[in-house]
Protein backbone atom coordinates (compact mmCIF):
# COMPACT_ATOMS: atom_id res chain seq x y z
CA UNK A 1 -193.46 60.64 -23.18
CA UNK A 2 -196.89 59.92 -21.05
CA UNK A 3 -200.00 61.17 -22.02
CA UNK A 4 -199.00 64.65 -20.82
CA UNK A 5 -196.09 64.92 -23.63
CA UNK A 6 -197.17 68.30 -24.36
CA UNK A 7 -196.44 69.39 -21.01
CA UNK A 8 -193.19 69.29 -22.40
CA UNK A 9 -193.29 71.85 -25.25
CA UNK A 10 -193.88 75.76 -23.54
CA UNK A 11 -194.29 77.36 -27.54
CA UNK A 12 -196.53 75.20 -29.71
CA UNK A 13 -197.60 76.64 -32.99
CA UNK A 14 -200.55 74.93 -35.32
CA UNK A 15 -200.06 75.18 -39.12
CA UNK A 16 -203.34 74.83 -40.60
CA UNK A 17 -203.77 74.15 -44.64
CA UNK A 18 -207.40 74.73 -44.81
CA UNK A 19 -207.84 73.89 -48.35
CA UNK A 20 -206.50 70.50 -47.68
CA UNK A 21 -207.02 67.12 -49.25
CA UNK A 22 -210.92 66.13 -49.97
CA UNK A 23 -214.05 67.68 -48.99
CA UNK A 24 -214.35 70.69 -46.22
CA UNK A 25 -211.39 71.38 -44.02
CA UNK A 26 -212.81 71.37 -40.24
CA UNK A 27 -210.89 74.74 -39.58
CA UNK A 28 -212.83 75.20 -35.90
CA UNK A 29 -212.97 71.84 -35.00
CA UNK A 30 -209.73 71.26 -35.39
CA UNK A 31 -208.60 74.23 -33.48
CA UNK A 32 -211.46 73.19 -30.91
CA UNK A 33 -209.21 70.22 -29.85
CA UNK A 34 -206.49 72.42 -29.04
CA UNK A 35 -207.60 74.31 -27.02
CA UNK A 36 -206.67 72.74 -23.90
CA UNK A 37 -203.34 73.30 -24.46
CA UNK A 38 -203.94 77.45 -23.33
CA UNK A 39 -201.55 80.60 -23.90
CA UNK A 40 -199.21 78.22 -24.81
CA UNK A 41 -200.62 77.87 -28.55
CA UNK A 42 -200.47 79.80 -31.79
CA UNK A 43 -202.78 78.90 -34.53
CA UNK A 44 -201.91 79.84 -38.20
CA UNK A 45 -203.87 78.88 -41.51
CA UNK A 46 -201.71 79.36 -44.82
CA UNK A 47 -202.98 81.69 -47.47
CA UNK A 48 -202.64 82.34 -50.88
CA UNK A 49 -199.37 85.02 -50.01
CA UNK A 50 -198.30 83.01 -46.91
CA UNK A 51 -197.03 79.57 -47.43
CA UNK A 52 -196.68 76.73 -44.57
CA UNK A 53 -192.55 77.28 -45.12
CA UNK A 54 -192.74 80.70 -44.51
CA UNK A 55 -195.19 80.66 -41.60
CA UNK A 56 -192.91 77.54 -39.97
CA UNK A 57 -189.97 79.77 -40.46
CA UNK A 58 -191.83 82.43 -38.28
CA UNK A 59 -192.98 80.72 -35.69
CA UNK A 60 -188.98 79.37 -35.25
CA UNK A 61 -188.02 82.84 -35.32
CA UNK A 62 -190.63 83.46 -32.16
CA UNK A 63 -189.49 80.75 -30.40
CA UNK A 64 -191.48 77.81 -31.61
CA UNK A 65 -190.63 74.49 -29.41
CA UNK A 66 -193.67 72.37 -31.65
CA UNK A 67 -194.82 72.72 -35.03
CA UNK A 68 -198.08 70.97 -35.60
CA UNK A 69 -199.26 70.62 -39.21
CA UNK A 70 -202.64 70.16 -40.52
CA UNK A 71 -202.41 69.22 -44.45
CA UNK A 72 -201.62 66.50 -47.14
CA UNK A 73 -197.56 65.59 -48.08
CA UNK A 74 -197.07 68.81 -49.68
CA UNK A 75 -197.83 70.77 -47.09
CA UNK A 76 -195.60 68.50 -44.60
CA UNK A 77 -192.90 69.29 -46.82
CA UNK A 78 -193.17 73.14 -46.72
CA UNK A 79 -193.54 73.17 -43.03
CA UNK A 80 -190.55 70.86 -42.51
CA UNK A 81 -188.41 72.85 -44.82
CA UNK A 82 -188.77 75.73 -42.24
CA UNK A 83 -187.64 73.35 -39.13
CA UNK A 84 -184.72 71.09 -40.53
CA UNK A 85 -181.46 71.33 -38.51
CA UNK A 86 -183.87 73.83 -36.28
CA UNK A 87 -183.89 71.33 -33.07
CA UNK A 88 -187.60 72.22 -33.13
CA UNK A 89 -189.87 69.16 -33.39
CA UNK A 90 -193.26 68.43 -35.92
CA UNK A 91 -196.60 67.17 -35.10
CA UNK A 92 -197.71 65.72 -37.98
CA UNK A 93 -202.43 65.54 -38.44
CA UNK A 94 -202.84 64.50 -42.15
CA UNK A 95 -205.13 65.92 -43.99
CA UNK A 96 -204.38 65.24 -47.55
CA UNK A 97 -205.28 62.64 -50.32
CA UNK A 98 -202.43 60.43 -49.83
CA UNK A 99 -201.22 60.95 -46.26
CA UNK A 100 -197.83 59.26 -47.36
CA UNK A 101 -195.70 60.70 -44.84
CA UNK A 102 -198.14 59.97 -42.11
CA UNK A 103 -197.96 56.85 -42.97
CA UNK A 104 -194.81 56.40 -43.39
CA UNK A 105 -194.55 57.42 -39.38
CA UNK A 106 -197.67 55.00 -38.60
CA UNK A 107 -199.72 57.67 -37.65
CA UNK A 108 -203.44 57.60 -37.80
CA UNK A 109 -205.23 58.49 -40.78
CA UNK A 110 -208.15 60.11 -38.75
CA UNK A 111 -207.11 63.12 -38.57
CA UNK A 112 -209.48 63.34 -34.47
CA UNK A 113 -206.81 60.03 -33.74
CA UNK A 114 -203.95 61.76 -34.76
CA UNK A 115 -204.98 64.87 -32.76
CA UNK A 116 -205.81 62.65 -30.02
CA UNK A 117 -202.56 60.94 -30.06
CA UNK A 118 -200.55 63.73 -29.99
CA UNK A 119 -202.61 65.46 -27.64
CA UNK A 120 -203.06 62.19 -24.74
CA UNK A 121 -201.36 59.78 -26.26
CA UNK A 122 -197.99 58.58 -25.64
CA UNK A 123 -195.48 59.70 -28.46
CA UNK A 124 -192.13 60.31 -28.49
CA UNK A 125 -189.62 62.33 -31.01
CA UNK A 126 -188.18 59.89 -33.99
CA UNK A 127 -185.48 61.80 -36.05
CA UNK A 128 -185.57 61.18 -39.62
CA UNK A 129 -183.73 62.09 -43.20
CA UNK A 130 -184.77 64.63 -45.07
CA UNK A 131 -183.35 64.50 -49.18
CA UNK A 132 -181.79 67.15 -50.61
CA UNK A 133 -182.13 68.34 -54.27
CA UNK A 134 -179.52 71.75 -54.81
CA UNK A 135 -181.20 73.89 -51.88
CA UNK A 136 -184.45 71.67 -52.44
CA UNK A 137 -185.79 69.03 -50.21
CA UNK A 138 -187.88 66.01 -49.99
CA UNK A 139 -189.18 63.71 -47.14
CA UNK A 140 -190.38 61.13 -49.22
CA UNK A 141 -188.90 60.58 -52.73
CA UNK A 142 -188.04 62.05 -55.73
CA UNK A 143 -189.74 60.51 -58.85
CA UNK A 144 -188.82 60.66 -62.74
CA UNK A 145 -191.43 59.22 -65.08
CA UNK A 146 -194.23 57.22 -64.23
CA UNK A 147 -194.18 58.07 -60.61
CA UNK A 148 -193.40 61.47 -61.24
CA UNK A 149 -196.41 61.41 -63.80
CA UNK A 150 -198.71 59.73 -61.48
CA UNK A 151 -198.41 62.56 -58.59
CA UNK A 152 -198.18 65.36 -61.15
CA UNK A 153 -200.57 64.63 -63.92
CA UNK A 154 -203.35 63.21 -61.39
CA UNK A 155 -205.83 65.89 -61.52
CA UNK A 156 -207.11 67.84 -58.36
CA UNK A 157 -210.91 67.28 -59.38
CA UNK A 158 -210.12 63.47 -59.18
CA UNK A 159 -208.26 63.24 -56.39
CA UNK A 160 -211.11 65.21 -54.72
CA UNK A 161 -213.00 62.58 -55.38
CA UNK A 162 -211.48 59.59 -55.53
CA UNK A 163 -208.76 60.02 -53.05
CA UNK A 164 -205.65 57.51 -52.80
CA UNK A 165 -206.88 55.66 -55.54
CA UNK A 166 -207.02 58.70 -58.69
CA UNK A 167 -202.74 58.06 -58.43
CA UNK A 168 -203.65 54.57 -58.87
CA UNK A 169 -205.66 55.37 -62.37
CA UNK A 170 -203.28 57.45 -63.35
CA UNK A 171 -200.75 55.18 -63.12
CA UNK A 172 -202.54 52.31 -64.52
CA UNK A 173 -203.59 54.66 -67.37
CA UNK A 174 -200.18 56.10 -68.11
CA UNK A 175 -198.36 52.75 -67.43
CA UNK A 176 -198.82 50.95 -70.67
CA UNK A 177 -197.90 54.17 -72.51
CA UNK A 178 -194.08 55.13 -71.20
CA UNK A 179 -191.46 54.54 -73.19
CA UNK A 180 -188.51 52.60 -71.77
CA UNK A 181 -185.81 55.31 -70.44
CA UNK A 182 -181.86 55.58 -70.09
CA UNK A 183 -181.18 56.53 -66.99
CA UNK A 184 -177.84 57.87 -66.59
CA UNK A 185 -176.48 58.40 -63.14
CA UNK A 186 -173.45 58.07 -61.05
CA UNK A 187 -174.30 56.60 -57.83
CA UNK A 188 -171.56 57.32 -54.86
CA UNK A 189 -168.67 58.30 -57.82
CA UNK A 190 -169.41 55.18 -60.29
CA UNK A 191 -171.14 55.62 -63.10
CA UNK A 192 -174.39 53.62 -64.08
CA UNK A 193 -176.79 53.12 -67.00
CA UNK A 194 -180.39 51.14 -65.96
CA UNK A 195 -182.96 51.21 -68.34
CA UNK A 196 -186.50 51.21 -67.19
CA UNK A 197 -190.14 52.96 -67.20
CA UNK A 198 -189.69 55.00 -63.82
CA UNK A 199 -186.75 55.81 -61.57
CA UNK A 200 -187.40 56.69 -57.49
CA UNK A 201 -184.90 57.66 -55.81
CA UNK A 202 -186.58 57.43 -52.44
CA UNK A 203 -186.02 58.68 -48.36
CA UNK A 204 -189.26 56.61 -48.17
CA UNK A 205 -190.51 53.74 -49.62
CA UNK A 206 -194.26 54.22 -48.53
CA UNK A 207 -196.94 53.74 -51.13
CA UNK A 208 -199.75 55.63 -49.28
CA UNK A 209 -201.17 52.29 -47.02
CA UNK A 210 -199.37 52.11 -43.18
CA UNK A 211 -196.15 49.53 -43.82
CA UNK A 212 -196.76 48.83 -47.71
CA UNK A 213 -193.51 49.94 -48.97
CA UNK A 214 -191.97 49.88 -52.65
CA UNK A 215 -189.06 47.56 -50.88
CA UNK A 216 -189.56 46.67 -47.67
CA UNK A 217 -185.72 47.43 -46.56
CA UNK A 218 -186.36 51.41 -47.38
CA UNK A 219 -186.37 53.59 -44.27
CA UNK A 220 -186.53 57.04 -43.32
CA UNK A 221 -184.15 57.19 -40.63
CA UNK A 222 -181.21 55.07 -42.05
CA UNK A 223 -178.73 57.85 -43.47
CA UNK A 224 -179.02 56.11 -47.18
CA UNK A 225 -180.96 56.98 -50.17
CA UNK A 226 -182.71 53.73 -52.04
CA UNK A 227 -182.11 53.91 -55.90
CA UNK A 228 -185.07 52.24 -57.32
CA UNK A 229 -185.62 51.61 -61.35
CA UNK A 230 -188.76 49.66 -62.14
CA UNK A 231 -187.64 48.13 -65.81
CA UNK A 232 -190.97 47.78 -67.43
CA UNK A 233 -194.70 47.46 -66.74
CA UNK A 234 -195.61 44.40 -66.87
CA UNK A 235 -197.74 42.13 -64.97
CA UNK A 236 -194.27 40.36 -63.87
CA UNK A 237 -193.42 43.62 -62.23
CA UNK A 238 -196.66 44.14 -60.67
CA UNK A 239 -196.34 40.90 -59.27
CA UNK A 240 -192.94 41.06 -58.19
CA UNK A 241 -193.85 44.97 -56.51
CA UNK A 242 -196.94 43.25 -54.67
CA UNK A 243 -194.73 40.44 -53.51
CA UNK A 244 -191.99 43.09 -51.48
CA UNK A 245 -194.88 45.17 -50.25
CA UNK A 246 -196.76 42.34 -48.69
CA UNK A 247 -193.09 41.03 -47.34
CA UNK A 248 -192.99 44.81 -46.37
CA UNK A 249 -196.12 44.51 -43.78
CA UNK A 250 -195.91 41.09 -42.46
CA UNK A 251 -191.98 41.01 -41.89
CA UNK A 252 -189.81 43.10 -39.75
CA UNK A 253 -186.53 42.30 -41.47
CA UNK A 254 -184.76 44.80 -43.44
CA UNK A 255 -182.25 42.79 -45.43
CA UNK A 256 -180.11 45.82 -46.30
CA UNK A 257 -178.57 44.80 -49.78
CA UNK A 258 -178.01 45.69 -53.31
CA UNK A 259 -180.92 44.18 -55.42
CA UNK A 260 -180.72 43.45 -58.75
CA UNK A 261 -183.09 41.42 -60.85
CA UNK A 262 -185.19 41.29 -63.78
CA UNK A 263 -187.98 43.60 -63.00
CA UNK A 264 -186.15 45.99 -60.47
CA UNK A 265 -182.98 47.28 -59.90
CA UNK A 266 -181.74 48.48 -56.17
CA UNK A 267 -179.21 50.47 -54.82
CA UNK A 268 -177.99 52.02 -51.42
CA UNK A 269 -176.26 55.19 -51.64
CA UNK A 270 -174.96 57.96 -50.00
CA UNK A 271 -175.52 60.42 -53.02
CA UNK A 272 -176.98 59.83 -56.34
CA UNK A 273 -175.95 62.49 -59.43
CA UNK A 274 -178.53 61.95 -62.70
CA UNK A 275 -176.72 62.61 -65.84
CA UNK A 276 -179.82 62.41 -68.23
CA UNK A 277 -183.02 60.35 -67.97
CA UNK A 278 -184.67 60.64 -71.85
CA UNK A 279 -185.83 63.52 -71.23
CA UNK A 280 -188.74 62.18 -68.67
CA UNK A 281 -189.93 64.81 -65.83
CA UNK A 282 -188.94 64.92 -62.11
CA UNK A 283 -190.85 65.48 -59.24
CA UNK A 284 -190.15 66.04 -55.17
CA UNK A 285 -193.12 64.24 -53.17
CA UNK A 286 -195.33 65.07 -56.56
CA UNK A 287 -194.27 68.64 -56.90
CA UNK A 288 -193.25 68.96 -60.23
CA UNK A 289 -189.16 69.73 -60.84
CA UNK A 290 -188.80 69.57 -64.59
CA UNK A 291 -186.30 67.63 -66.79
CA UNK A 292 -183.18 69.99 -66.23
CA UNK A 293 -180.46 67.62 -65.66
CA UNK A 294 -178.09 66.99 -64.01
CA UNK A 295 -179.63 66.75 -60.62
CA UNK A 296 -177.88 65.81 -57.73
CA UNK A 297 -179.54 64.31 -55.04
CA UNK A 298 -178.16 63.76 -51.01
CA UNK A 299 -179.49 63.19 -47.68
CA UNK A 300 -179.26 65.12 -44.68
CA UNK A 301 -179.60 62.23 -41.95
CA UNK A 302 -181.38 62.82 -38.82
CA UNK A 303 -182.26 66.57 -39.72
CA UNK A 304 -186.46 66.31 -38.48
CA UNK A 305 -187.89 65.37 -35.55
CA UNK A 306 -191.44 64.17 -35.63
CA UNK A 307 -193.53 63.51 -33.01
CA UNK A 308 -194.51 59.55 -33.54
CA UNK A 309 -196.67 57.72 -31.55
CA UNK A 310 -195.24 54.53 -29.90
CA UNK A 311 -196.87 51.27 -30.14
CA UNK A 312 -199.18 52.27 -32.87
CA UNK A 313 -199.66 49.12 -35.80
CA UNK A 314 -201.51 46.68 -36.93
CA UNK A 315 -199.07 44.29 -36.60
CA UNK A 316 -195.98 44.62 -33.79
């Protein structure tokens, strides 16, 4: 698509969280921008009684060709639970703490880029997994114990203020404390037992930083789910962790394999059931699930599209 992409989309609707991520939500200014694009727009700002789901799933039921979303991870995953297997695409301006799924996609972090990307910029529909939990769903990952921790226990008052890095405190703060867990799970019909601090079963691997990945062979659009158990917190781990991120940004190979070694297990799959997990907490892309196993987790492949823009990176 040329710089006149939206010239393609005759029913665009903009989602706006206006209690978003940190600081004052630019509610006018952000509509502002939008304005060019006429009668064809419909702006909407969740409320209290009104989630982003439920307002996505209206403005499919009026005809909705674009969704454009203004909010942090959570509220990407609301909105997208009202469009998958819909056929109608996402716009994605972040506006959170952690902007994972935005960067996930390589789009800007300023939220005015982002606008002006989609807006004038040349972009073009990528369709990616969404993860499946029951009748639950998840773009990025699902998380039991320390990551799961990190995103729920990270309070709002210090994410307000220190943004990306509060999940890093939290993490380093909790890290030293879990207790090694038994994760029992049975991974495409065979049965497995990996012991370690945190399990992720992940759709992506982004850790909040454009191309830094957990494992730099996890991606959003490949039909699999990555089974990830971190087996203690260490500074080996760390290291190791730091090591496949940085491989993550400055190579473009994707060594799709089973990876098993001292610090981290790995595994592809098509479906992932967990049995038990010591009774540590789940969480969806840091909404918190409990500890009521079993849970069984799949993928539905290809069910989003996102508007992406090409040619955006530091590195191509």
């Amino acid at each position: 698509m040329n710089k006149d992409s939206l010239g393609g989309f005759n029913n665009i609707h903009l989602i706006i969280n206006p209690v978003s991520g940190q600081g004052v939500v630019p509610v006018s200014e952000i509509r502002s921008k939008f304005y060019v694009l006429g009668d064809r727009l419909t702006v909407h700002e969740t409320k209290p009684d009104f989630s982003a789901r439920e307002l996505a799933i209206e403005a499919v039921s009026q005809g909705a060709d674009l969704v454009i979303t203004y909010g942090g991870d959570g509220t990407m995953l609301e909105v997208s639970e009202g469009l998958i297997d819909t056929g109608v695409a996402m716009g994605v301006i972040p506006g959170g703490t952690a902007n994972v799924f935005a960067n996930e996609l390589e789009i800007s972090n300023d939220r005015m880029q982002a606008i002006h990307d989609l807006l004038y910029g040349e972009v073009k529909i990528k369709m990616i997994d969404v993860g499946c939990i029951g009748d639950r769903h998840f773009l990025l990952r699902l998380g039991i114990g320390l990551e799961a921790a990190m995103t729920v226990m990270t309070d709002r008052e210090v994410k307000d203020r220190f943004g990306f890095w509060a999940y890093i405190w939290t993490a380093l703060r909790l890290g030293t404390r879990m207790k090694v867990a038994h994760y029992h799970m049975v991974i495409d019909g065979r049965r497995k037992r990996v012991n370690g601090v945190t399990c992720v079963i992940c759709n992506s691997g982004n850790l909040g930083l454009p191309r830094v990945k957990l494992l730099p062979d996890i991606d959003i659009s490949d039909g699999k789910l990555d089974v990830v158990v971190v087996r203690e917190a260490s500074l080996w781990t760390a290291a190791s962790l730091t090591y496949h991120a940085v491989m993550g940004v400055f190579s473009k190979e994707k060594p799709h394999s089973d990876r098993a070694c001292y610090s981290i297990y790995h595994m592809r799959a098509d479906e992932v059931i967990v049995l038990s997990a010591s009774g540590q907490v789940a969480a969806r892309d840091g909404e918190d699930v409990g500890s009521d196993y079993p849970l069984k987790i799949s993928l539905k492949h290809h069910a989003l599209g996102v508007l992406v823009p090409i040619n955006r990176g530091f590195i191509d």
